[in-house]
C-alpha atoms as a PDB file:
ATOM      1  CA  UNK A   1     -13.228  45.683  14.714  1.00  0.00           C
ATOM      2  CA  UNK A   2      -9.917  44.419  15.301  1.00  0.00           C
ATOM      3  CA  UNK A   3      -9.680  42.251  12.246  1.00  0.00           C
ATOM      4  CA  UNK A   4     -10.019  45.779   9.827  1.00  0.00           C
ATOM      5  CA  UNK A   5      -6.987  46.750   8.285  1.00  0.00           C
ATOM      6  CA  UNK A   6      -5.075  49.139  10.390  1.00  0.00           C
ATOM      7  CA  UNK A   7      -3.754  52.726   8.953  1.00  0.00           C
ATOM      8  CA  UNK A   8      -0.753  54.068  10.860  1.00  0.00           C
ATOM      9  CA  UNK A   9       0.236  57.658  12.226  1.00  0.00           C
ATOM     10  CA  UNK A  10       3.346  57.897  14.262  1.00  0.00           C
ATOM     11  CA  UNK A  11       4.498  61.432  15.316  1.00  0.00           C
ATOM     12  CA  UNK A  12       8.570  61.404  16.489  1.00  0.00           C
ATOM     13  CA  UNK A  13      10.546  63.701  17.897  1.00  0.00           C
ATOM     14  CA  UNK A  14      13.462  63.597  20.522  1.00  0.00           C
ATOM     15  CA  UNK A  15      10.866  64.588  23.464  1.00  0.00           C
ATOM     16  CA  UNK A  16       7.980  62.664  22.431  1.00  0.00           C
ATOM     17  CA  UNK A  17       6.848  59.611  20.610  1.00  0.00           C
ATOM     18  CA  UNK A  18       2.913  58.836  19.772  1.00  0.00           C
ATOM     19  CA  UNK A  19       1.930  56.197  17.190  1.00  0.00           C
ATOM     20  CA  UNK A  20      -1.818  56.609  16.423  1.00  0.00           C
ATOM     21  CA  UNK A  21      -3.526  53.182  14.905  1.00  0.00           C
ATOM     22  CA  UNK A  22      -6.919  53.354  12.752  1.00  0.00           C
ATOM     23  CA  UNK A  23      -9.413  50.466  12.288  1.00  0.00           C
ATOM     24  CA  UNK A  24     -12.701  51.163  11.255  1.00  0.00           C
ATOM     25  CA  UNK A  25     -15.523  48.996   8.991  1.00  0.00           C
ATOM     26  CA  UNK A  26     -18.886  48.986   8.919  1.00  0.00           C
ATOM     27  CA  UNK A  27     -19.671  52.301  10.234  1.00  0.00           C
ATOM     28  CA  UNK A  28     -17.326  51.622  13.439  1.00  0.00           C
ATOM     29  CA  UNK A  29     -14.284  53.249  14.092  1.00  0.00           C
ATOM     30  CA  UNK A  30     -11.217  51.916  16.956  1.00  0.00           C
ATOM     31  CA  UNK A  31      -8.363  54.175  17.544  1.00  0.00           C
ATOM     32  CA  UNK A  32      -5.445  53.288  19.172  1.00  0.00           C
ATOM     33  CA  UNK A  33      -2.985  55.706  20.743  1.00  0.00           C
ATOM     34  CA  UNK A  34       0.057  54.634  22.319  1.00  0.00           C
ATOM     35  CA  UNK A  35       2.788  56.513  24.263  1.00  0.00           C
ATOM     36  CA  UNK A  36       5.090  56.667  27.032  1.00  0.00           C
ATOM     37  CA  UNK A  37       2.455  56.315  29.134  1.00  0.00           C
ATOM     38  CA  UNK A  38       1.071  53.390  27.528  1.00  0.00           C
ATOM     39  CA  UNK A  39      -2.241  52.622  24.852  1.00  0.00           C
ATOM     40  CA  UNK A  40      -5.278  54.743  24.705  1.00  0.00           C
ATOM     41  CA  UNK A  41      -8.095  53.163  23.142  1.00  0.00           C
ATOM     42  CA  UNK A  42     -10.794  55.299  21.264  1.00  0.00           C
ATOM     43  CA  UNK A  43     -13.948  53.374  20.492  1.00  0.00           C
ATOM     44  CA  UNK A  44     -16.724  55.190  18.294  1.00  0.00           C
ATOM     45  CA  UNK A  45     -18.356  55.426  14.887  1.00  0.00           C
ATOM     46  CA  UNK A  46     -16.756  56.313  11.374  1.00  0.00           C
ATOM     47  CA  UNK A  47     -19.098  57.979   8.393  1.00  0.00           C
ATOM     48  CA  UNK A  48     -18.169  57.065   5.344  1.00  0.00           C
ATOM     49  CA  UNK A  49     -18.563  59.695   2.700  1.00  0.00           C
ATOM     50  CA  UNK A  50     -16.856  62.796   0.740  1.00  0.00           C
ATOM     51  CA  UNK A  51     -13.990  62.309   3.874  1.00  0.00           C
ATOM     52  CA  UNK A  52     -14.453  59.967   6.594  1.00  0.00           C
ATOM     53  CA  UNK A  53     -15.479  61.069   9.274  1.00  0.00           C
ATOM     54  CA  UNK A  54     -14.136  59.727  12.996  1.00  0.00           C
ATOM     55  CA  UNK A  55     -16.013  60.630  16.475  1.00  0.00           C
ATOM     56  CA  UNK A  56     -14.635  58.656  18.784  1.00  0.00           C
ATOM     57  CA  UNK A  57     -14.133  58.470  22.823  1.00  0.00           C
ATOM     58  CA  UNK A  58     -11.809  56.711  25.402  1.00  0.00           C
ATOM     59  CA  UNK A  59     -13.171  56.737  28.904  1.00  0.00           C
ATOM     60  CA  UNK A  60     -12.225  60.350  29.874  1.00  0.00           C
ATOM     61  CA  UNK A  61     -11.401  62.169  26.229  1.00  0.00           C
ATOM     62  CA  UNK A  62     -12.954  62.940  22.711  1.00  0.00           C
ATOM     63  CA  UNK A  63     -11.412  62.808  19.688  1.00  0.00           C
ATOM     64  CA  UNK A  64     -12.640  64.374  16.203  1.00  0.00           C
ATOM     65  CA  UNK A  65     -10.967  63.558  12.957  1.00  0.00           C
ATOM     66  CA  UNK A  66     -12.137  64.118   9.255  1.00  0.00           C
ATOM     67  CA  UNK A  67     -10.258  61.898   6.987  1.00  0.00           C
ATOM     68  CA  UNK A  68      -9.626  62.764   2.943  1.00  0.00           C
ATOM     69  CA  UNK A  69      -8.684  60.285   0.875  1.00  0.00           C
ATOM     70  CA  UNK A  70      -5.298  61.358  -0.865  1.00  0.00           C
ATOM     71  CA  UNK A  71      -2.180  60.136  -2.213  1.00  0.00           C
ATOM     72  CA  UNK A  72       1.333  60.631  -1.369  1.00  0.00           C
ATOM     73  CA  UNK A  73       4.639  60.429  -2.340  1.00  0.00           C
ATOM     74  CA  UNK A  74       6.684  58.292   0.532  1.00  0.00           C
ATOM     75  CA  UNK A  75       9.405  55.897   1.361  1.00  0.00           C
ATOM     76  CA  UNK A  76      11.424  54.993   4.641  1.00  0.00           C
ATOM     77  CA  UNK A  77      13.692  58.336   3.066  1.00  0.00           C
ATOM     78  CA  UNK A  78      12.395  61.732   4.641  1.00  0.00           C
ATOM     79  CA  UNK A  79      10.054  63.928   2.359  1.00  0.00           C
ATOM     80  CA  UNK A  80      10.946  61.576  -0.281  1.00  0.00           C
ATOM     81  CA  UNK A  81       9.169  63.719  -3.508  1.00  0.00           C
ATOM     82  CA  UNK A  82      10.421  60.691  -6.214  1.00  0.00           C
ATOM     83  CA  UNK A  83       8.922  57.831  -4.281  1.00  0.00           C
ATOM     84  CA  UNK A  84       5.764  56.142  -5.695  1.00  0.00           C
ATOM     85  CA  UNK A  85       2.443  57.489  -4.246  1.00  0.00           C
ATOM     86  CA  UNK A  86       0.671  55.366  -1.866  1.00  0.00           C
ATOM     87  CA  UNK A  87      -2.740  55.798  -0.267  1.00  0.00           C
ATOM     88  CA  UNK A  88      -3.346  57.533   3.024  1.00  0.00           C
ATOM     89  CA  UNK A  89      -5.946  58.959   5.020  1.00  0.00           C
ATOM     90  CA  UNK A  90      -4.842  62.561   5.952  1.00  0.00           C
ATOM     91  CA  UNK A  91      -6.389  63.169   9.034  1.00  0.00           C
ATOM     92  CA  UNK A  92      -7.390  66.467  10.469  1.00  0.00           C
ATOM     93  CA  UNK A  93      -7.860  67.490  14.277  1.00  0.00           C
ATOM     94  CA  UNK A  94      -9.225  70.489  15.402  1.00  0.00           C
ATOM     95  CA  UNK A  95      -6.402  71.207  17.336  1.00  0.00           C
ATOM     96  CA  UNK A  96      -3.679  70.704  14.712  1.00  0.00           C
ATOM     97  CA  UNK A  97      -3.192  73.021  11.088  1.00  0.00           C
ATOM     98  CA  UNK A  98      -1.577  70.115   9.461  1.00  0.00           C
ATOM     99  CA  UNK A  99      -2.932  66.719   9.221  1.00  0.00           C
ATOM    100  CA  UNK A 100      -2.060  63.342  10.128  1.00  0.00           C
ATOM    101  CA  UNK A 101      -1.142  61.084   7.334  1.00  0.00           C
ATOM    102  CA  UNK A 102      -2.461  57.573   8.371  1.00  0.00           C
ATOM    103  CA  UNK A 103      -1.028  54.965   5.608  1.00  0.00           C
ATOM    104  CA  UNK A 104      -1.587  51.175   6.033  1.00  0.00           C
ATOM    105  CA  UNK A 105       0.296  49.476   8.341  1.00  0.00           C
ATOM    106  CA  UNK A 106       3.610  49.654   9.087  1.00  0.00           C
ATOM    107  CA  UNK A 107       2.622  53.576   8.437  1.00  0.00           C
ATOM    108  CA  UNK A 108       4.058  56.688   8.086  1.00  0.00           C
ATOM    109  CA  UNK A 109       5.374  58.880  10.548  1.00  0.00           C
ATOM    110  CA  UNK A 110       6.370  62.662  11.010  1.00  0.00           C
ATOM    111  CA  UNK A 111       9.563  62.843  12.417  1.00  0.00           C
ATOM    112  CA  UNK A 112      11.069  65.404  13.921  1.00  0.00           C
ATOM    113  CA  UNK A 113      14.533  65.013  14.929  1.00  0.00           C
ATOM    114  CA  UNK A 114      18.109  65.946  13.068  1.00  0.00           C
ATOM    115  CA  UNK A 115      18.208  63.221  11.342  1.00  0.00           C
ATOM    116  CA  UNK A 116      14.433  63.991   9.274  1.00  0.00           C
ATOM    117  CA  UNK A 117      12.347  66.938   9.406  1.00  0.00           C
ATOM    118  CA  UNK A 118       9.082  65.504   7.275  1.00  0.00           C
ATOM    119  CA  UNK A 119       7.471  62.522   6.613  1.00  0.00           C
ATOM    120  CA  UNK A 120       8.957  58.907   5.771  1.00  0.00           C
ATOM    121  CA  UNK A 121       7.065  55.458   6.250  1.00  0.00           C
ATOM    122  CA  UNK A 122       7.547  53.490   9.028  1.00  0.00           C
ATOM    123  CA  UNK A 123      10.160  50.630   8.996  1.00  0.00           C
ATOM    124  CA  UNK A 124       9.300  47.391  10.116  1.00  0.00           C
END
């Protein structure tokens, strides 16, 4: 599972940091979250059709996500509109109204501090 190309979520603001890593192939699904408390892994099973669909669990926690396929416009500038369109997974939780935009590795990331309010990719 490890060798499928990761997809990258990274949520940043001034009181927390979480960066959320996606690998999933052949109907298997590993999800990595990492924060100040150190990597969570999520091991589980990934349906493949209309959106993909995650279930996955760590040893004490679920996690739902369904996964469309969309584009969107993105560069290492916040909510850059002119930037060319790249592929991402947006993710939704049950939990959250908005999703997660996973894009392949480095990633994207919603920051939230006064420097960016929106979405840029992640710099190397």
């Amino acid at each position: 599972m490890t060798a499928a190309p990761a997809w990258v979520f990274r949520f940043a603001s001034p009181e927390r940091t979480e960066t959320w890593t996606l690998r999933f192939a052949d109907g298997k699904a590993l999800l990595v979250v990492d924060n100040a408390q150190g990597p969570r892994r999520y091991i589980g099973t990934a349906t493949d059709g209309t959106s993909l669909v995650l279930a996955v669990t760590s040893a004490n926690a679920k996690i739902a996500l369904d996964c469309k396929r969309s584009k969107r416009a993105a560069s290492t500038k916040c909510n850059d509109t002119k930037a060319k369109p790249i592929d991402v997974l947006d993710c939704y939780h049950p939990d959250f109204k908005e999703p997660m935009p996973f894009a392949p590795a480095p990633g994207m990331e919603y920051a939230a501090d006064t420097g960016c309010k929106g979405y840029r990719l992640i710099t190397p």
